[in-house]
Protein backbone atom coordinates (compact mmCIF):
# COMPACT_ATOMS: atom_id res chain seq x y z
CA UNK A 1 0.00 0.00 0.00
CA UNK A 2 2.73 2.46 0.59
CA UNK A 3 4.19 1.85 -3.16
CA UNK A 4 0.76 2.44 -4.12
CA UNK A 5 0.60 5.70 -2.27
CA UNK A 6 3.79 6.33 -3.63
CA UNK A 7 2.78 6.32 -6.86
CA UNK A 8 0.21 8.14 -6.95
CA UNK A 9 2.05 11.05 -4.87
CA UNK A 10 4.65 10.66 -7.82
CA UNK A 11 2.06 10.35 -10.85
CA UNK A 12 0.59 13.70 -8.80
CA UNK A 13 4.09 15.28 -8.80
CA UNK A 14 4.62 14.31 -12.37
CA UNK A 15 0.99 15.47 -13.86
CA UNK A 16 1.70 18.88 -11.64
CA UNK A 17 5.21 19.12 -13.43
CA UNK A 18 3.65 18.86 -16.64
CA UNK A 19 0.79 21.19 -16.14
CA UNK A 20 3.52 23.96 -14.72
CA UNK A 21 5.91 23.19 -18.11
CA UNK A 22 3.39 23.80 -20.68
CA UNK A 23 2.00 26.58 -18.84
CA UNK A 24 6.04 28.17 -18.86
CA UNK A 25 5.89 27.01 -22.12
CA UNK A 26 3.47 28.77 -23.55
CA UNK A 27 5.03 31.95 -22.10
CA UNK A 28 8.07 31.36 -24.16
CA UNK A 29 8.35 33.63 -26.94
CA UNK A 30 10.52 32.35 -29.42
CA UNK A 31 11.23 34.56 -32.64
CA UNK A 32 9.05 33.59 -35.88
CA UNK A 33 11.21 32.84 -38.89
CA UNK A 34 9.74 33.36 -42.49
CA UNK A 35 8.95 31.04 -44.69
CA UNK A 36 11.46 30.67 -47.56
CA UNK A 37 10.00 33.09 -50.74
CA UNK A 38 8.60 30.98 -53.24
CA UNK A 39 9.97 31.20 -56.95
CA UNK A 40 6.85 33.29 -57.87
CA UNK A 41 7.52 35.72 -54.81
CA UNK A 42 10.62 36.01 -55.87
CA UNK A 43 10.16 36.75 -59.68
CA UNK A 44 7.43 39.09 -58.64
CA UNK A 45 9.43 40.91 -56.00
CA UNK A 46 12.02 42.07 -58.47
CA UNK A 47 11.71 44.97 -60.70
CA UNK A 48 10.98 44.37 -63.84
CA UNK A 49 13.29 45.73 -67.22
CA UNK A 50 11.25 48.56 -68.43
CA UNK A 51 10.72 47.26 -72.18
CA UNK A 52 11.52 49.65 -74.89
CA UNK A 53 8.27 51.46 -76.53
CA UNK A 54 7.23 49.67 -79.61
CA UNK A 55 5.57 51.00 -82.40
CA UNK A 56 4.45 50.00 -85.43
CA UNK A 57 5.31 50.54 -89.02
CA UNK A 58 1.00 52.31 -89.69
CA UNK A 59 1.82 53.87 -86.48
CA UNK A 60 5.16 55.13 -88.08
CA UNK A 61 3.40 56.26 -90.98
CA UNK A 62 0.30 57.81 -89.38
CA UNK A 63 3.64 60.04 -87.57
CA UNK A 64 5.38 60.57 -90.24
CA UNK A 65 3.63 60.37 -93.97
CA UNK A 66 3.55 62.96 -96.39
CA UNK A 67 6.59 65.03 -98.45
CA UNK A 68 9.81 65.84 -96.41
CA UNK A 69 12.17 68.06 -98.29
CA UNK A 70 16.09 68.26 -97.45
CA UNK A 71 16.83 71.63 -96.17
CA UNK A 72 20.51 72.21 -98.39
CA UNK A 73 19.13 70.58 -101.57
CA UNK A 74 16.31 73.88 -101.94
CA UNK A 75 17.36 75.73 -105.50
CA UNK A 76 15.50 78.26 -107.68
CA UNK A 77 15.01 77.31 -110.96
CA UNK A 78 12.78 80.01 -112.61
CA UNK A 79 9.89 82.26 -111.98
CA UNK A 80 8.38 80.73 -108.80
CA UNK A 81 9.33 77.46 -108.99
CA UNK A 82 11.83 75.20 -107.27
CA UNK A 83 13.75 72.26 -107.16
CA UNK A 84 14.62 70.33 -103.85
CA UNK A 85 15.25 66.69 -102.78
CA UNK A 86 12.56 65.27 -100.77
CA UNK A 87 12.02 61.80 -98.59
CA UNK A 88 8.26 60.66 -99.22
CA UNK A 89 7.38 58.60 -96.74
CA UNK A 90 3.53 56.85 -98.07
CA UNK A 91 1.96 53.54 -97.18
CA UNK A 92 4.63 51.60 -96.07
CA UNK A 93 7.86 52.65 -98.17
CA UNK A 94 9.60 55.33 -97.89
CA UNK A 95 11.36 56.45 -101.26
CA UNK A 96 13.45 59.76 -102.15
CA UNK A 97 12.85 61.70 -104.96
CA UNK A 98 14.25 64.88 -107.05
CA UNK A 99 11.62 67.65 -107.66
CA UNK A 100 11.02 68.10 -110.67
CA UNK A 101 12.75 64.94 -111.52
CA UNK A 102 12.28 60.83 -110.85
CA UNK A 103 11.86 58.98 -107.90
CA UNK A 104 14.97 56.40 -106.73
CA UNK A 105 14.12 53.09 -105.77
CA UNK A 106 11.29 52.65 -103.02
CA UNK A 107 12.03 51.01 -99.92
CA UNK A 108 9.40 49.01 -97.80
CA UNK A 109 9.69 49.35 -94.34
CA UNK A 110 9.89 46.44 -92.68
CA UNK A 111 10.65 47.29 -88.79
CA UNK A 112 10.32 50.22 -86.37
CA UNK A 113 12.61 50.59 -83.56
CA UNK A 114 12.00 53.12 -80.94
CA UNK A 115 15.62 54.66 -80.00
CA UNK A 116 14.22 57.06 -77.93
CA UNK A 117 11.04 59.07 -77.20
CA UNK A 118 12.10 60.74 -80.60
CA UNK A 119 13.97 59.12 -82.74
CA UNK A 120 13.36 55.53 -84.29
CA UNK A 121 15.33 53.36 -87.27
CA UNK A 122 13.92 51.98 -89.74
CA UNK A 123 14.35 48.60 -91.45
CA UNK A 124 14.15 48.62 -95.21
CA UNK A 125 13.96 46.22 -97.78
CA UNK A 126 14.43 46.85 -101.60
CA UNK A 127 13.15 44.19 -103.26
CA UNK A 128 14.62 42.19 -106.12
CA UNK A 129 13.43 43.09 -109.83
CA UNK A 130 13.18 45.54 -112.64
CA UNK A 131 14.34 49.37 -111.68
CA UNK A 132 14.99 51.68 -114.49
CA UNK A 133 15.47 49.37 -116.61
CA UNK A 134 17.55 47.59 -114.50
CA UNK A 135 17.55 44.44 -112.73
CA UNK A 136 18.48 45.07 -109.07
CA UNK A 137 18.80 42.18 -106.64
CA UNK A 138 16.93 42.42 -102.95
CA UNK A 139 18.58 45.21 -100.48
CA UNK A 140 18.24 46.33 -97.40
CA UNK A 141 19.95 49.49 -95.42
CA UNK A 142 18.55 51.36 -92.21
CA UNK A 143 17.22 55.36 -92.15
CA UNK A 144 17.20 56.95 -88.52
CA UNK A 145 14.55 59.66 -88.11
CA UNK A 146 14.88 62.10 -85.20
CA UNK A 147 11.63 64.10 -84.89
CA UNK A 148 12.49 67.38 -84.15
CA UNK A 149 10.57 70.86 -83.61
CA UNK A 150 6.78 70.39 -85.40
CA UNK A 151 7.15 70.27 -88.57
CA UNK A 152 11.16 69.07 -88.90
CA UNK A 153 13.13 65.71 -88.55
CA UNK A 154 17.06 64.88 -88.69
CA UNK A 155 17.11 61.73 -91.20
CA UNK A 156 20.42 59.75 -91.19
CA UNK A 157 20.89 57.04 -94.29
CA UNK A 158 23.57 54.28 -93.30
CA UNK A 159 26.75 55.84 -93.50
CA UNK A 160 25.59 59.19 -94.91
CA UNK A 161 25.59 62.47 -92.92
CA UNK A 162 22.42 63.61 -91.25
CA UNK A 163 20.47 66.12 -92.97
CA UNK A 164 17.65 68.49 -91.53
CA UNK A 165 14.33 68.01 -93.42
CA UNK A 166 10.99 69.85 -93.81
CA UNK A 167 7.92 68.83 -93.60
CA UNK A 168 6.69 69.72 -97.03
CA UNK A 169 2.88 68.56 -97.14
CA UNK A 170 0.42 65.99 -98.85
CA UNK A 171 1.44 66.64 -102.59
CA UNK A 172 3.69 67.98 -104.68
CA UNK A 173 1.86 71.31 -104.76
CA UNK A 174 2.59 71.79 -101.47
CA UNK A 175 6.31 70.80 -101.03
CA UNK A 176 6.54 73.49 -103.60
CA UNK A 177 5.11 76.25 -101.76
CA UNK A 178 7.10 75.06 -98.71
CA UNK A 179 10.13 74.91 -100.82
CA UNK A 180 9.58 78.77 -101.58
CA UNK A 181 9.28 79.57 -98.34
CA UNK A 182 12.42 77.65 -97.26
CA UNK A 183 14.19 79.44 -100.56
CA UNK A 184 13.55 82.96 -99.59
CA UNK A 185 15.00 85.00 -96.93
């Protein structure tokens, strides 16, 4: 009977023991760690490139169409009439010309790239077949455009220096008055 009443005194001590640890325990405060970042977290927590601004060759155009005449290349040739160089840029090709004169080949443009807020390059592609009389095979070269002021761009061909260009209009009709205006002080 006494090992009896041992026991219990000691199962008594023991449950009491238990009771006061879990109590303690719970007042433990032990720091919280954070969960590892999942891949996802991780790809979304980082900033992401800023992507250069796209734009589109009938954007391009819808910027850019019409008659642009080249600045330097403005002459009087009699009366009130004029001869210039211009870039036409309709559709999608861009093509320079000699007023009054001939066109030289057109090129189709084939990419935009955004350089900056204003200036993009173009991709062109001259395609393969009769010029002139001439056959020409398939080309390709690259024209810069810098918009400028309203009304103005810088244009840089391949390897060729930039030149300053007007915006000369719609038509013909209009490049010519432009022209004028460019030609006289």
């Amino acid at each position: 009977m006494k090992t009896l009443h041992f026991l219990r005194k000691m199962m008594a001590f023991l449950l009491c023991l238990a009771t006061a640890g879990s109590l303690a325990a719970c007042c433990i405060v032990l720091p919280q760690v954070a969960p590892e970042p999942t891949i996802e977290e991780i790809t979304e927590s980082q900033p992401e490139e800023t992507e250069a601004p796209k734009m589109t060759v009938a954007e391009f155009v819808e910027k850019a169409e019409g008659i642009w005449i080249f600045d330097e290349t403005v002459g009087w040739m009699y009366e009130d009439q004029y001869r210039f160089d211009v870039l036409e840029i309709s559709g999608e090709t861009c093509a320079t010309a000699v007023y009054p004169g001939g066109y030289d080949r057109p090129g189709t443009i084939r990419d935009v790239e955004v350089l900056d807020e204003n200036t993009v390059k173009l991709s062109l592609v001259y395609e393969a077949g009769e010029f002139m009389g001439d056959m020409l095979p398939e080309a390709q070269d690259t024209l810069t455009i810098t918009f400028m002021e309203a009304g103005k761009i810088k244009a840089h061909y391949g390897q060729l220096p930039d030149s300053a260009l007007t915006f000369g209009g719609a038509d013909f009709d209009e490049a010519q008055a432009v022209a004028r205006s460019l030609a006289e002080p």
